[in-house]
C-alpha atoms as a PDB file:
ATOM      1  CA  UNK A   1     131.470  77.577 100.789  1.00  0.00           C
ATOM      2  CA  UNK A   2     132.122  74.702  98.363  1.00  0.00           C
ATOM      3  CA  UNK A   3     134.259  75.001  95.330  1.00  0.00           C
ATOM      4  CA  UNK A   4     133.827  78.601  93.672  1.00  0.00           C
ATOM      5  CA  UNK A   5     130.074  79.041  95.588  1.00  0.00           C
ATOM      6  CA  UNK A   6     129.543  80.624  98.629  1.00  0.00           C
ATOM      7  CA  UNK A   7     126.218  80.665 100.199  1.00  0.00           C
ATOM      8  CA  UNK A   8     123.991  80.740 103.758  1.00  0.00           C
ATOM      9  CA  UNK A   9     121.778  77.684 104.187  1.00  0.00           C
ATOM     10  CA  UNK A  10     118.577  78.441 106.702  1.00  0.00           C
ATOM     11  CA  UNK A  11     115.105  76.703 107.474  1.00  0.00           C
ATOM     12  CA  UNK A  12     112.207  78.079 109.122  1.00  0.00           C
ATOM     13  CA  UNK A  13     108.745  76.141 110.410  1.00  0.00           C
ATOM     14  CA  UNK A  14     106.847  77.267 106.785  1.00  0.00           C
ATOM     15  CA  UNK A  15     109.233  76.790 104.236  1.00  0.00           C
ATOM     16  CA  UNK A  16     111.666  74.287 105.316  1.00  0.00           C
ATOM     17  CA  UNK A  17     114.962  74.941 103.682  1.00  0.00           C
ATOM     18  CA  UNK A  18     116.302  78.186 102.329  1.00  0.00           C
ATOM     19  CA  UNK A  19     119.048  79.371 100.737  1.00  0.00           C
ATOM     20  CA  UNK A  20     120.522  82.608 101.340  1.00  0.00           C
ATOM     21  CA  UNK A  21     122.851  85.121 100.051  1.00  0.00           C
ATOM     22  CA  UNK A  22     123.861  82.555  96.845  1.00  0.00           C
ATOM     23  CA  UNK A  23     127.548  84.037  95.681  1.00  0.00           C
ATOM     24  CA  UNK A  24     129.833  82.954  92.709  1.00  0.00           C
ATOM     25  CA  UNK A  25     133.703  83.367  92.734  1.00  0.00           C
ATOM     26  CA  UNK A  26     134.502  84.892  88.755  1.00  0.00           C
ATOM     27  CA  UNK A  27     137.398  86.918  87.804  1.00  0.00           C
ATOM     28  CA  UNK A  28     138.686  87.454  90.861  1.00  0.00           C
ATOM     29  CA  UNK A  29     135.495  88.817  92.626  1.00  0.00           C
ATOM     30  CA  UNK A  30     132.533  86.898  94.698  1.00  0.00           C
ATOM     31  CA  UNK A  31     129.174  87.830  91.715  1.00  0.00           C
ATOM     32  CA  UNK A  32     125.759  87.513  93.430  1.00  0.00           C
ATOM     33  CA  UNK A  33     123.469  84.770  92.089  1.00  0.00           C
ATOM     34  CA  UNK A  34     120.510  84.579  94.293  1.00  0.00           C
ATOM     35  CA  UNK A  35     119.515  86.989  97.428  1.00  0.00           C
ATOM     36  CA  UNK A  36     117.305  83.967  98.849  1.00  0.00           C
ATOM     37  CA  UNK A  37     115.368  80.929  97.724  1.00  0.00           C
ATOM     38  CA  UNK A  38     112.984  78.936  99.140  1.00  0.00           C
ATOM     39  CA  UNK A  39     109.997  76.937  98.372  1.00  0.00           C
ATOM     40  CA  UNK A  40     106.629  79.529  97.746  1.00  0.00           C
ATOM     41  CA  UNK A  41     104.374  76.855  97.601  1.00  0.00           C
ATOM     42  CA  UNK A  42     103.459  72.561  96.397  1.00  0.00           C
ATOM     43  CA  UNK A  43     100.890  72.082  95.150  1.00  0.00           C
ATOM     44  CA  UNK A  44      99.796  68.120  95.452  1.00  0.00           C
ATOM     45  CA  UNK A  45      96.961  66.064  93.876  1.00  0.00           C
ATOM     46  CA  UNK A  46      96.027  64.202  96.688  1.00  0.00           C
ATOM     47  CA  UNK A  47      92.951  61.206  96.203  1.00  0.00           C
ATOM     48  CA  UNK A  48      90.709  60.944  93.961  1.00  0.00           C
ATOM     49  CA  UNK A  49      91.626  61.941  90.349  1.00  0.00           C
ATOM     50  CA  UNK A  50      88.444  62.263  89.204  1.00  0.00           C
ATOM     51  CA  UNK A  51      86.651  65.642  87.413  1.00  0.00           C
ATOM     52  CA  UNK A  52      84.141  65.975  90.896  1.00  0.00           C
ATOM     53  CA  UNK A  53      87.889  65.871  93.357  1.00  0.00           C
ATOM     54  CA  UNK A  54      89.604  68.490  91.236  1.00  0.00           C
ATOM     55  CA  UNK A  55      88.609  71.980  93.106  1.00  0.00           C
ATOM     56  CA  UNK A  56      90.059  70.463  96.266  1.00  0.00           C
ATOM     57  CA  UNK A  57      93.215  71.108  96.301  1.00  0.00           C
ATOM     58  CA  UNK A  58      95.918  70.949  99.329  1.00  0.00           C
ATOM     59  CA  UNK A  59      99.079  73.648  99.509  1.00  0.00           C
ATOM     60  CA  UNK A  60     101.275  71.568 102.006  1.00  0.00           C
ATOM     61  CA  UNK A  61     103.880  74.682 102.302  1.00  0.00           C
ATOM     62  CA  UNK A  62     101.720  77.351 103.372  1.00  0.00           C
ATOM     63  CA  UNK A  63      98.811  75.625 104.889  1.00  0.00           C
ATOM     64  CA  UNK A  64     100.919  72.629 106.858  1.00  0.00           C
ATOM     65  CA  UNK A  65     104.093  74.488 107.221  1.00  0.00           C
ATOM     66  CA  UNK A  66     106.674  72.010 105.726  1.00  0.00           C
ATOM     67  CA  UNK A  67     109.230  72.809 107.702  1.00  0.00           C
ATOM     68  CA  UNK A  68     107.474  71.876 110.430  1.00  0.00           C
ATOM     69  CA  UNK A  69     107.100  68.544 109.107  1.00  0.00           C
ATOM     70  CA  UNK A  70     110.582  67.871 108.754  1.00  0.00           C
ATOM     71  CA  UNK A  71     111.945  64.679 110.747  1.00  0.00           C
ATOM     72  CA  UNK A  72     115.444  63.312 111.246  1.00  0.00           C
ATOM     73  CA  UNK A  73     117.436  62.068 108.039  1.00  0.00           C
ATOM     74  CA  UNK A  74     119.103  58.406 108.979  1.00  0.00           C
ATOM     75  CA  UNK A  75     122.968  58.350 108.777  1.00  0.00           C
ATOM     76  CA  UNK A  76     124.044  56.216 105.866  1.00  0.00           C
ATOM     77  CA  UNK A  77     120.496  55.598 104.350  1.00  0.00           C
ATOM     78  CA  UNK A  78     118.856  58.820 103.502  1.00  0.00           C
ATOM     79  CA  UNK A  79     121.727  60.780 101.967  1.00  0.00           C
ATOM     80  CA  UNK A  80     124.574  58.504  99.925  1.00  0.00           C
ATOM     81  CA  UNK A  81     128.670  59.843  99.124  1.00  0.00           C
ATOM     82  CA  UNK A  82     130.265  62.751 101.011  1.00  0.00           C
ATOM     83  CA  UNK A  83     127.782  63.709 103.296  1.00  0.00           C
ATOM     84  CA  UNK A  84     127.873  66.631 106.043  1.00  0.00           C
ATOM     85  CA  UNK A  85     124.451  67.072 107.989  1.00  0.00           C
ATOM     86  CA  UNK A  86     123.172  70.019 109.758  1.00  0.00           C
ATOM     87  CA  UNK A  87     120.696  70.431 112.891  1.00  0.00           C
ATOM     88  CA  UNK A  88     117.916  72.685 113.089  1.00  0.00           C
ATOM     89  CA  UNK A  89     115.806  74.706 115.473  1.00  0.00           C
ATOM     90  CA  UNK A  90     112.206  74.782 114.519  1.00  0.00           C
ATOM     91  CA  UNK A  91     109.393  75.974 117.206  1.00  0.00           C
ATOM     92  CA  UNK A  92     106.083  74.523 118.054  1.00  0.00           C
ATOM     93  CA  UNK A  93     102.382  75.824 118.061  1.00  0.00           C
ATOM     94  CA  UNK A  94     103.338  76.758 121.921  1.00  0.00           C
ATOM     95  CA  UNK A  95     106.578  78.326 120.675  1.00  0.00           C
ATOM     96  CA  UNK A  96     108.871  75.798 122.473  1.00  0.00           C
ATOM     97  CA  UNK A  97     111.972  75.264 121.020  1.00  0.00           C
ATOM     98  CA  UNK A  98     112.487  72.027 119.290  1.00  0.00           C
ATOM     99  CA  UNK A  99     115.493  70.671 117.979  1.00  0.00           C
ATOM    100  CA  UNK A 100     115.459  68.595 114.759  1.00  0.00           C
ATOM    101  CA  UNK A 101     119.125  66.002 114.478  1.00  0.00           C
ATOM    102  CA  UNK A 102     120.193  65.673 111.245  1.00  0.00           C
ATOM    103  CA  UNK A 103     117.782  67.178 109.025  1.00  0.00           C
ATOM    104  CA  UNK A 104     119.443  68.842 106.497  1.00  0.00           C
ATOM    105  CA  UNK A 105     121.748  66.643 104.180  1.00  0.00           C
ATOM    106  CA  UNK A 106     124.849  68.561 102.336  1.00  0.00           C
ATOM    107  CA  UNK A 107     126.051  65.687  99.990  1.00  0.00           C
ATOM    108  CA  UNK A 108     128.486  65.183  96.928  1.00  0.00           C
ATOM    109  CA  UNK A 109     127.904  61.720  94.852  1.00  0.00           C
ATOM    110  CA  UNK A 110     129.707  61.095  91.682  1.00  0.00           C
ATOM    111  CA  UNK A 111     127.568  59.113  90.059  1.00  0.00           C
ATOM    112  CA  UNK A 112     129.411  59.379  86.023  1.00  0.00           C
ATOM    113  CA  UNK A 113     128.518  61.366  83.241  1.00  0.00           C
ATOM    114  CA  UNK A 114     125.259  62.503  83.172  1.00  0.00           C
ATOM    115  CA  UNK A 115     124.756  62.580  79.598  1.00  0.00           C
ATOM    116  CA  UNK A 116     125.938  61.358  76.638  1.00  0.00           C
ATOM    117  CA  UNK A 117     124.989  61.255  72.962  1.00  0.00           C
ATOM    118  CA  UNK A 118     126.440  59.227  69.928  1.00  0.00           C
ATOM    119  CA  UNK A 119     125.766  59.384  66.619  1.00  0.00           C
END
């Protein structure tokens, strides 16, 4: 939990990170905002711009499971301000266990106002 929110982080080998079970503390009682969230799918342009490259497309979530792809976040470069990082478990094409150090980054950075308009 973290201020009024309450929620269940998780990762898995296709999507990467998800977020579970997203809760809001209002009035006295914890109001669901999201049963689970995760990334579907990214789509990414990859080479050659040009009209003849555009049908070939890649779809890194489902195709090169993302999560799989995942490597280690480095202590005091990846992730700036209050930071809190979590391990994971991931598996293998052989289903062997594999733990992954550090990569999820929980992190707070007050950077200033984010916006601000004058007349």
């Amino acid at each position: 939990s973290w201020q009024k929110w309450r929620l269940r982080v998780g990762f898995n080998v296709r999507e990467g990170l998800t977020l579970n079970m997203v809760e809001y503390f209002d009035q006295n009682r914890w109001r669901p905002i999201l049963y689970r969230a995760a990334i579907s799918e990214m789509w990414v342009p990859y080479g050659d711009g040009s009209p003849a490259h555009s049908y070939k497309n890649a779809f890194d979530v489902g195709e090169a499971t993302v999560g799989l792809l995942t490597n280690s976040l480095v202590v005091g470069c990846d992730c700036l301000g209050e930071i809190r990082y979590l391990d994971v478990v991931v598996h293998n094409n052989e289903g062997q266990a594999i733990l992954l150090k550090n990569a999820i980054c929980i992190h707070e950075e007050d950077i200033g106002i984010l916006w601000k308009h004058t007349e």
